[in-house]
Protein backbone atom coordinates (compact mmCIF):
# COMPACT_ATOMS: atom_id res chain seq x y z
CA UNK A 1 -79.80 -64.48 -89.20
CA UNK A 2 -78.62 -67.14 -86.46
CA UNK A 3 -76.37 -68.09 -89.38
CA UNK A 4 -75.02 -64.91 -90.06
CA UNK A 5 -74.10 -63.59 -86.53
CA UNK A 6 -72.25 -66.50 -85.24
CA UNK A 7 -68.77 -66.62 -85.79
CA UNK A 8 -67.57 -69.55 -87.79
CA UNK A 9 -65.27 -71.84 -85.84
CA UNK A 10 -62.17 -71.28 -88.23
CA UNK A 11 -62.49 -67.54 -87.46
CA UNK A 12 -62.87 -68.30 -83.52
CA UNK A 13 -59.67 -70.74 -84.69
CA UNK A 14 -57.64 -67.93 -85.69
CA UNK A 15 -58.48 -65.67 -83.15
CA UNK A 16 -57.76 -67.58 -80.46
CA UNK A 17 -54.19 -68.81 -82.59
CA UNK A 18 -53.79 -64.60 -82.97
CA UNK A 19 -54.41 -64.22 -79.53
CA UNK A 20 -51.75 -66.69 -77.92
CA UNK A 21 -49.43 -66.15 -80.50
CA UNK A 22 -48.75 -62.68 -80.01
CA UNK A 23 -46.99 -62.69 -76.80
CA UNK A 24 -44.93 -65.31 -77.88
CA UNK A 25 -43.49 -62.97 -80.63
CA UNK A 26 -41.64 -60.67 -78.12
CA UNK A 27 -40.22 -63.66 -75.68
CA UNK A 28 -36.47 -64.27 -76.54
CA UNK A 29 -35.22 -67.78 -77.22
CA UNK A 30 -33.70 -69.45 -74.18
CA UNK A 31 -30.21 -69.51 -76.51
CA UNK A 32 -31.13 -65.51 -76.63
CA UNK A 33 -31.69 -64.78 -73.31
CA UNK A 34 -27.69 -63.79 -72.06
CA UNK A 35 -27.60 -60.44 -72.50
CA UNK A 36 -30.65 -59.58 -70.27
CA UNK A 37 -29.41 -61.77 -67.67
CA UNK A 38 -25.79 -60.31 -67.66
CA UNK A 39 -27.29 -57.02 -67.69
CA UNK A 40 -29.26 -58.09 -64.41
CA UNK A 41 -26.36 -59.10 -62.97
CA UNK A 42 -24.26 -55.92 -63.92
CA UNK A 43 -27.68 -53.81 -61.81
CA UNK A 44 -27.46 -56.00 -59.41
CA UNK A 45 -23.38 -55.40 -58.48
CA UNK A 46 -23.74 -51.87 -59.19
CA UNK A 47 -26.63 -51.40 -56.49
CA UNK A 48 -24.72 -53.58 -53.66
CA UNK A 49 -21.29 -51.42 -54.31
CA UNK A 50 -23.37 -48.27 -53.83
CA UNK A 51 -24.87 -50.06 -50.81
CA UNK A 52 -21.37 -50.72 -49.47
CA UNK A 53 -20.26 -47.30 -50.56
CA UNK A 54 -23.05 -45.90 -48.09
CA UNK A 55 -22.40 -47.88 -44.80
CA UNK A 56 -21.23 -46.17 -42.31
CA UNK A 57 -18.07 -47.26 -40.60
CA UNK A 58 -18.20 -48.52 -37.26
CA UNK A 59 -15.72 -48.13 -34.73
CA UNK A 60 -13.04 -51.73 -35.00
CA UNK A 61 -9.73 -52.49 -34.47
CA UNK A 62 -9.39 -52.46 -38.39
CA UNK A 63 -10.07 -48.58 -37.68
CA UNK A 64 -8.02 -47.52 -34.80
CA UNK A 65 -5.21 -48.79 -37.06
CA UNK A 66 -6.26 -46.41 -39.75
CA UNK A 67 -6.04 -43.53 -36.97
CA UNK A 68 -2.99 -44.44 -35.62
CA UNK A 69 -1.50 -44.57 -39.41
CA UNK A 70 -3.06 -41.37 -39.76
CA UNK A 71 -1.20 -40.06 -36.62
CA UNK A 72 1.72 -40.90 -38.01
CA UNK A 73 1.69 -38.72 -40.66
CA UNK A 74 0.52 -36.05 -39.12
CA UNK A 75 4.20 -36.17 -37.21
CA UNK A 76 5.63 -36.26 -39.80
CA UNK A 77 4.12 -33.10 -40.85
CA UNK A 78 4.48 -31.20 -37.81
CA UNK A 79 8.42 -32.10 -37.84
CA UNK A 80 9.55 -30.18 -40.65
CA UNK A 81 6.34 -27.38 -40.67
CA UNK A 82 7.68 -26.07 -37.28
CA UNK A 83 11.45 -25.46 -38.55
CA UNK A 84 10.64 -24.68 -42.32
CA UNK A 85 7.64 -21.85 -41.30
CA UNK A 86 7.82 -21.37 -37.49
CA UNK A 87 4.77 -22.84 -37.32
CA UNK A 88 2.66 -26.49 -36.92
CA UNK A 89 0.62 -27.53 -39.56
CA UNK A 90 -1.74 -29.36 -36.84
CA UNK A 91 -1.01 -28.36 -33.70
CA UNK A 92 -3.08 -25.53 -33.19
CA UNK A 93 -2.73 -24.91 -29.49
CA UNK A 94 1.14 -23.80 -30.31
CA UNK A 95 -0.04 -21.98 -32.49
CA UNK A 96 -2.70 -19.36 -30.85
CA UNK A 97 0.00 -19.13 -28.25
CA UNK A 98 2.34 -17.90 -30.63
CA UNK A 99 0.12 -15.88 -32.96
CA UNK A 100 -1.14 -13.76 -29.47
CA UNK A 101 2.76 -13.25 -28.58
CA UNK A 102 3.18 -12.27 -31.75
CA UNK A 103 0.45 -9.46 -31.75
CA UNK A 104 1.49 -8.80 -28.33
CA UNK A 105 5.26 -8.68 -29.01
CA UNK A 106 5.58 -7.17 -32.89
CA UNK A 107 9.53 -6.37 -31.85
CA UNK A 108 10.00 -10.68 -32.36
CA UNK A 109 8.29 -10.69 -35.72
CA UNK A 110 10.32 -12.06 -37.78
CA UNK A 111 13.00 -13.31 -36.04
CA UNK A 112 11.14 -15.09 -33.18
CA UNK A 113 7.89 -15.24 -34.56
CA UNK A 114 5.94 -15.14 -38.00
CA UNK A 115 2.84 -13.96 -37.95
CA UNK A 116 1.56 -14.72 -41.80
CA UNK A 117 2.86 -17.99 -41.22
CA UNK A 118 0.82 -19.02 -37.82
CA UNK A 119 -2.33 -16.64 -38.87
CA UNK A 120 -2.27 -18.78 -42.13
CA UNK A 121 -1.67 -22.09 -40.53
CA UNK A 122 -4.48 -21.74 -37.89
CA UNK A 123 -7.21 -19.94 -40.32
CA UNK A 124 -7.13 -22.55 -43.18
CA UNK A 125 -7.33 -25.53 -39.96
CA UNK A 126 -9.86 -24.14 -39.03
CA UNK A 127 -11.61 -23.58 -42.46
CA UNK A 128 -11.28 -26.82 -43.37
CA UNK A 129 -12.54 -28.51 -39.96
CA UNK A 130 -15.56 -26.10 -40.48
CA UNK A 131 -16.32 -27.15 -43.91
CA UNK A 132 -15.67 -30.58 -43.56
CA UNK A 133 -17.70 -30.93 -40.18
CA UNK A 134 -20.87 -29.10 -41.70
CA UNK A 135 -20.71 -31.15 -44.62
CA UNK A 136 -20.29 -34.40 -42.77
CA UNK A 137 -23.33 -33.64 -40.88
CA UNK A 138 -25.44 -33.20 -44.49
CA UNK A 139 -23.97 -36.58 -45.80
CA UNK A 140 -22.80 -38.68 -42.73
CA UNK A 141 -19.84 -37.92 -41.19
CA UNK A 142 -18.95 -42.03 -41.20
CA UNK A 143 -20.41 -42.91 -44.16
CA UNK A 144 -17.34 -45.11 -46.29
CA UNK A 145 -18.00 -42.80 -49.72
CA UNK A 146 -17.76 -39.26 -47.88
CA UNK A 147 -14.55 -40.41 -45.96
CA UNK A 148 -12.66 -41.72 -49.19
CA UNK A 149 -13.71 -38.01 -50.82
CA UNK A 150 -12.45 -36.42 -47.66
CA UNK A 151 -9.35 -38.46 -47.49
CA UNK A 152 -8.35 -38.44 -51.12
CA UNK A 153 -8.69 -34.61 -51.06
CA UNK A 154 -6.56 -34.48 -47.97
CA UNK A 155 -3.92 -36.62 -49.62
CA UNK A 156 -4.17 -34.20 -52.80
CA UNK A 157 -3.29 -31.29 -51.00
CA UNK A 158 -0.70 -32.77 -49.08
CA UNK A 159 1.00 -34.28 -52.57
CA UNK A 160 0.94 -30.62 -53.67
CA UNK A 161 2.36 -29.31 -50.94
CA UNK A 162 5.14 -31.75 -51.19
CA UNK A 163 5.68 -30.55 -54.82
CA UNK A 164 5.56 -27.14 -54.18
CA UNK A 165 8.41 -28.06 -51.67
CA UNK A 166 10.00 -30.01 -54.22
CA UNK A 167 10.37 -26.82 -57.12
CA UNK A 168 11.48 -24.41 -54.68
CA UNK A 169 14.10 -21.95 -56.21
CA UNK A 170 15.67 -21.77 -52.60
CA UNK A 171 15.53 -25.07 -50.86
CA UNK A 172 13.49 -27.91 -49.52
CA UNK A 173 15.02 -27.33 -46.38
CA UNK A 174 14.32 -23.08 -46.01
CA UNK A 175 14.54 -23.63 -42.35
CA UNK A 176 17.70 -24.94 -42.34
CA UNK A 177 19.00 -22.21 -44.82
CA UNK A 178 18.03 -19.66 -42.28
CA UNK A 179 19.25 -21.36 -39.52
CA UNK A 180 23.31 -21.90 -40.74
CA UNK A 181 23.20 -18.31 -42.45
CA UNK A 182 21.92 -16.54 -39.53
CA UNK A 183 20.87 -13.12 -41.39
CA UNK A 184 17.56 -12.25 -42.14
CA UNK A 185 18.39 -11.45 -45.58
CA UNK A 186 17.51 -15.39 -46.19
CA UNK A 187 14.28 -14.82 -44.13
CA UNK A 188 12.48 -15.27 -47.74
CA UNK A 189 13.31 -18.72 -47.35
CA UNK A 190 10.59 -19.32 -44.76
CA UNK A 191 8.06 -15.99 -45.86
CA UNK A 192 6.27 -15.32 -49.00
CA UNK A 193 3.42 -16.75 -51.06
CA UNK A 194 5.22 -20.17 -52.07
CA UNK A 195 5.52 -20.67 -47.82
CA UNK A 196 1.82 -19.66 -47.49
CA UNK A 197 0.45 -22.01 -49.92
CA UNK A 198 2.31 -24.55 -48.26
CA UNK A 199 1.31 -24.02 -44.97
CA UNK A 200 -2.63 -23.51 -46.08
CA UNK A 201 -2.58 -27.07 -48.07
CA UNK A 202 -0.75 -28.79 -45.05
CA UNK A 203 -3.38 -26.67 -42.41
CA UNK A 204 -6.40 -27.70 -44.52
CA UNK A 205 -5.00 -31.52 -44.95
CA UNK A 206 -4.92 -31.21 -40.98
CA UNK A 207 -8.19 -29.75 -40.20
CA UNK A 208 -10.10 -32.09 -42.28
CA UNK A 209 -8.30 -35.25 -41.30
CA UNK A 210 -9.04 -34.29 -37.05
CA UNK A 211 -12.77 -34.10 -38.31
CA UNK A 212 -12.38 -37.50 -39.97
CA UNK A 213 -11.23 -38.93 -36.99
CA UNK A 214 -13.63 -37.52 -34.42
CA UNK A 215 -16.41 -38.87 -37.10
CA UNK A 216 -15.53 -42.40 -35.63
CA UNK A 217 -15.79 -42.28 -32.62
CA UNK A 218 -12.64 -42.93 -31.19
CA UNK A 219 -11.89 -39.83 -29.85
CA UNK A 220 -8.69 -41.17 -27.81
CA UNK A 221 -6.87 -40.83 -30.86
CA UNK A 222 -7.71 -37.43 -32.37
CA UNK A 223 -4.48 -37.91 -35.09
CA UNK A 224 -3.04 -34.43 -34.01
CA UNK A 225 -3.52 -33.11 -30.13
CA UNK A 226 -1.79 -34.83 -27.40
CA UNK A 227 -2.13 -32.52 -24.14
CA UNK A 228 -5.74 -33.96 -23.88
CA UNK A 229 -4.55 -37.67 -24.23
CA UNK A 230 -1.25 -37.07 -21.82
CA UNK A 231 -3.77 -35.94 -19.41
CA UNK A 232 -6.25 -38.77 -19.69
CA UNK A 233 -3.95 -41.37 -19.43
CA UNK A 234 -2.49 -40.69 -16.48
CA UNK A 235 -5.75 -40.29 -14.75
CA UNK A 236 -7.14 -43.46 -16.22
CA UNK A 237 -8.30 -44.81 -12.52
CA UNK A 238 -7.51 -48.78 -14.97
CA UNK A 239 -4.14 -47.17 -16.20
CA UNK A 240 -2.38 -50.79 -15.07
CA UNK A 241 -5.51 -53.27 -15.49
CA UNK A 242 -5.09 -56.19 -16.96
CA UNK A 243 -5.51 -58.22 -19.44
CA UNK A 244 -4.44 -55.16 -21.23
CA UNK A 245 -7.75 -56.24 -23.67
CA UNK A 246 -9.87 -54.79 -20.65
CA UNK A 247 -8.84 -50.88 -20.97
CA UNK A 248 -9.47 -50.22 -24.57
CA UNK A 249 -9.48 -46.39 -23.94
CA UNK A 250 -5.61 -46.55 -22.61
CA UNK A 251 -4.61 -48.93 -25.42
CA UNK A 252 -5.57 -46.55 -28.01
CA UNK A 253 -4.43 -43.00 -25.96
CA UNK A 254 -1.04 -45.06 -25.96
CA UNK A 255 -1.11 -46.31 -29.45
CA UNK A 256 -1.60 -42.44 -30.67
CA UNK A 257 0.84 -40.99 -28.53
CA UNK A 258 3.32 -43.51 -29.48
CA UNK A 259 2.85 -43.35 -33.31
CA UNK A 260 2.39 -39.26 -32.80
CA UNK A 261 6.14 -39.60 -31.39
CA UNK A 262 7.19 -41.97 -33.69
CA UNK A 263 6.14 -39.71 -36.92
CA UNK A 264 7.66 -36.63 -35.54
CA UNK A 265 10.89 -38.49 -34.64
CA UNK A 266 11.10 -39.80 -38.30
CA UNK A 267 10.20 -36.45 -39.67
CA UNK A 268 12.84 -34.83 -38.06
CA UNK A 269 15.21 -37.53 -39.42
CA UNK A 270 14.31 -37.47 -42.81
CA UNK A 271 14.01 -33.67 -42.24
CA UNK A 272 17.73 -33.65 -41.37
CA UNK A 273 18.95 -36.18 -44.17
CA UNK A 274 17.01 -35.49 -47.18
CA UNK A 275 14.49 -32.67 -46.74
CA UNK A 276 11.14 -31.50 -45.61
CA UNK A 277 9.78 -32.52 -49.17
CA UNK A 278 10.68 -36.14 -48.63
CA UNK A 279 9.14 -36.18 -45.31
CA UNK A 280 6.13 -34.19 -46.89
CA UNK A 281 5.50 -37.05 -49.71
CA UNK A 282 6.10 -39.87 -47.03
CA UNK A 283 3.00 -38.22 -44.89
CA UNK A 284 0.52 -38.11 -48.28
CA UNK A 285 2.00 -41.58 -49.15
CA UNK A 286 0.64 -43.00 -45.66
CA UNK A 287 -2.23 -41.17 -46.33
CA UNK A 288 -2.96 -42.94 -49.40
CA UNK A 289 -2.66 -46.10 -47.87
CA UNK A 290 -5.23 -44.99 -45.33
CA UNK A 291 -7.53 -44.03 -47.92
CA UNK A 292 -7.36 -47.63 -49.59
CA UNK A 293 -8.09 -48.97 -46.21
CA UNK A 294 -11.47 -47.49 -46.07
CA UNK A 295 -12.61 -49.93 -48.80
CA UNK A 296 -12.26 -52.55 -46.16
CA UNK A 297 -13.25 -50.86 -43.28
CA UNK A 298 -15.75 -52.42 -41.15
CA UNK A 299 -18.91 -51.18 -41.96
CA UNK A 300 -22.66 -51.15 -40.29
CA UNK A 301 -24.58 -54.57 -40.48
CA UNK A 302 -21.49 -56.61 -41.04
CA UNK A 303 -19.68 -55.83 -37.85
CA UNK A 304 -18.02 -58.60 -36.20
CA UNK A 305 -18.50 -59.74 -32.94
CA UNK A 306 -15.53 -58.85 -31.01
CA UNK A 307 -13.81 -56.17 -33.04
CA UNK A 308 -16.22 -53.05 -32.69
CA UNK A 309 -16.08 -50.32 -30.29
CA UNK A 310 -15.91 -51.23 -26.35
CA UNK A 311 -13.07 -53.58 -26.62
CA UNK A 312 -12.93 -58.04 -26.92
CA UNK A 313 -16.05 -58.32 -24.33
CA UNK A 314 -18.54 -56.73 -24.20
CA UNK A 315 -20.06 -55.83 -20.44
CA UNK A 316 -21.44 -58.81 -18.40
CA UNK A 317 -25.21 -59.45 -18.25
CA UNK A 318 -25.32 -57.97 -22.04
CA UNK A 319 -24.93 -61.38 -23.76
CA UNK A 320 -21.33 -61.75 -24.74
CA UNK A 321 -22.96 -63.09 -27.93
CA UNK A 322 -24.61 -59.95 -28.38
CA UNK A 323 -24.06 -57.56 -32.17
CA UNK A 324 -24.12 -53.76 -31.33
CA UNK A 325 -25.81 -51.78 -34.16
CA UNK A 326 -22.99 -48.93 -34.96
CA UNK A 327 -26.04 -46.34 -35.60
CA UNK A 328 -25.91 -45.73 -31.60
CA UNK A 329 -23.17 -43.72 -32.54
CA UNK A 330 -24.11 -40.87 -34.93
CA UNK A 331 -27.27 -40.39 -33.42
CA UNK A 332 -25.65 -37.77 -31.21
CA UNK A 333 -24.89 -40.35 -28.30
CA UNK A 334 -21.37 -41.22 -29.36
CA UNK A 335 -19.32 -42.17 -26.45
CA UNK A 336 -16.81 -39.82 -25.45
CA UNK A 337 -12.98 -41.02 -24.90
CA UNK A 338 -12.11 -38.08 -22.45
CA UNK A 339 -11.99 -36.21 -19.60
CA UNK A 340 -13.47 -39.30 -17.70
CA UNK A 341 -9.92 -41.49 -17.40
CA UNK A 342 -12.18 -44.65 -18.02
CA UNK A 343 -12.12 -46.62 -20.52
CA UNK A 344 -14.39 -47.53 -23.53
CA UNK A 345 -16.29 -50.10 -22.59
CA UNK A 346 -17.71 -48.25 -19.84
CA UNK A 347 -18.18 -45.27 -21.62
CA UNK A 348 -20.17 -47.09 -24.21
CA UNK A 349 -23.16 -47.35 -22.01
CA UNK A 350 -25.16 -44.08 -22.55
CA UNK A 351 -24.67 -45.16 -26.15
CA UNK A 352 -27.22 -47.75 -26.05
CA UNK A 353 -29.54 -46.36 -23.56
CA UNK A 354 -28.40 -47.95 -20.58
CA UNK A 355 -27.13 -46.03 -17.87
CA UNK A 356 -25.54 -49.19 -17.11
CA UNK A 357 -23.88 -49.48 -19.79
CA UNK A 358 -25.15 -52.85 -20.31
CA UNK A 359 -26.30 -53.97 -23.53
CA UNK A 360 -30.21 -54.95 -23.60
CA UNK A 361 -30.98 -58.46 -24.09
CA UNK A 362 -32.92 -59.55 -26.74
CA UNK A 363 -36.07 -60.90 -26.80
């Protein structure tokens, strides 16, 4: 019985040789072992792009570039919208002025005013800011993948609008026409559907780029309206501080005016020489550009010291040496670049919880 219920030792022998060589059946050879290990690899780079893809975009010098690029097309926009469709494409304050004289004054419509034109112009703007805004606040209104989707669609529609410019059966320059023919008969140079779509691709571009730019926190350069930066500059109490590193505010509200003049003046050239189609493409070109940019864009958690939001320094008793988090900023508590004439740095304060605007020190 003993004899009989024991297991022999060459049966425990191949169990236990079963038992340890089983595992070893599925292990690959080391010479084997490649493909899992690029695969690994090819996880791995595909989880820190869509990292990268998700940081949100601080505020940087890198950025107020963008803005300022992005200011420059918008002149050039504004140049050759005004006299092709007696309207702006951006410039929305013109244009409730002249859409209430036109409801208040029908006799000027068209010669004076067009009122499909400016009611198209400011309802798409404002569609698109609406859309754009609400959508930001579901994604992240700085987060690097939503602003290359909302640039790349603003640079679609402003391409199209450039070729719809382009295949016109009348000219690229209808404002022009109707200017050295002086009848109304060639009023159907600046009216109709073909001028509509135009102006509703060009509005929407517009609306959605002044949301953009407002999403970074750099509202001294809003890409389109300059009454608001006119006025803060001059009031800017540090207007001639220097080193001029010390007023970051002014430096930017200068920096947008100055390319905001600059695209408008080119427009206007180009507009005169070539055509409103050329200066159209030149805009969605620079817009392009912008859009590239935003892969390189200085993102949340890599932030340099030095080249975020509040200028070179930041304030004293702060620790110079000191990385501010850009998350400060779309928690509601962004800093606001007007109305106050002061500059950034100051500004920033409230941002961090300091009514000092001092930056804690760390413990």
């Amino acid at each position: 019985m003993t004899t009989s219920s024991s297991p022999s030792k060459t049966e425990q022998g191949d169990s236990s040789h079963s038992n340890t060589s089983t595992p070893t059946e599925f292990q690959c050879p080391k010479y084997s072992c490649h493909q899992p290990s690029n695969l690994s690899q090819q996880q791995s780079f595909a989880s820190k792009t869509w990292t990268y893809l998700n940081e949100d975009i601080v505020p940087s010098t890198f950025a107020e570039i963008q803005l300022v690029l992005l200011t420059f097309c918008i002149g050039l926009q504004d140049a050759v919208s005004f006299p092709d469709f007696h309207c702006f494409a951006s410039n929305q304050t013109g244009n409730t002025v002249f859409l209430l004289l036109a409801a208040a004054l029908p006799e000027f419509n068209p010669s004076m005013f067009i009122t499909a034109n400016i009611a198209t112009s400011l309802g798409f703007f404002l569609g698109s800011a609406y859309l754009t805004g609400q959508l930001g606040h579901l994604i992240g209104p700085r987060r690097r993948l939503w602003l290359l989707v909302t640039n790349t669609i603003q640079t679609t529609l402003v391409f199209i609008a450039a070729a719809i410019q382009f295949g016109s059966h009348h000219t690229n320059t209808p404002g022009k026409l109707l200017l050295e023919s002086g009848s109304i008969e060639t009023m159907e140079a600046v009216t109709g559907t073909r001028t509509l779509v135009c102006i509703a691709l060009l509005a929407s571009a517009a609306g959605s780029q002044v949301v953009l730019s407002r999403s970074l926190n750099m509202t001294e350069i809003s890409t389109a309206m300059a009454t608001a930066a006119w006025v803060d500059l001059v009031i800017d109490k540090r207007l001639l501080s220097r080193p001029l590193k010390e007023n970051r505010g002014r430096n930017r509200r200068i920096a947008f005016l100055v390319s905001l003049a600059m695209g408008s003046l080119v427009g206007a050239c180009i507009y005169r020489w070539v055509g409103s189609a050329v200066a159209v493409t030149v805009s969605g070109g620079g817009k392009a550009v912008v859009g590239g940019m935003f892969l390189f864009s200085t993102g949340e958690g890599r932030e340099r010291v030095g080249d975020v939001e509040g200028g070179g320094e930041f304030p004293s008793g702060g620790g110079g040496d000191e990385k501010r988090s850009g998350k400060g900023c779309v928690d509601g508590k962004e800093a606001e670049g007007s109305g106050s004439g002061s500059d950034s740095e100051a500004e920033m304060g409230p941002a961090n919880g300091r009514a000092d605007g001092k930056l804690p020190m760390k413990g």
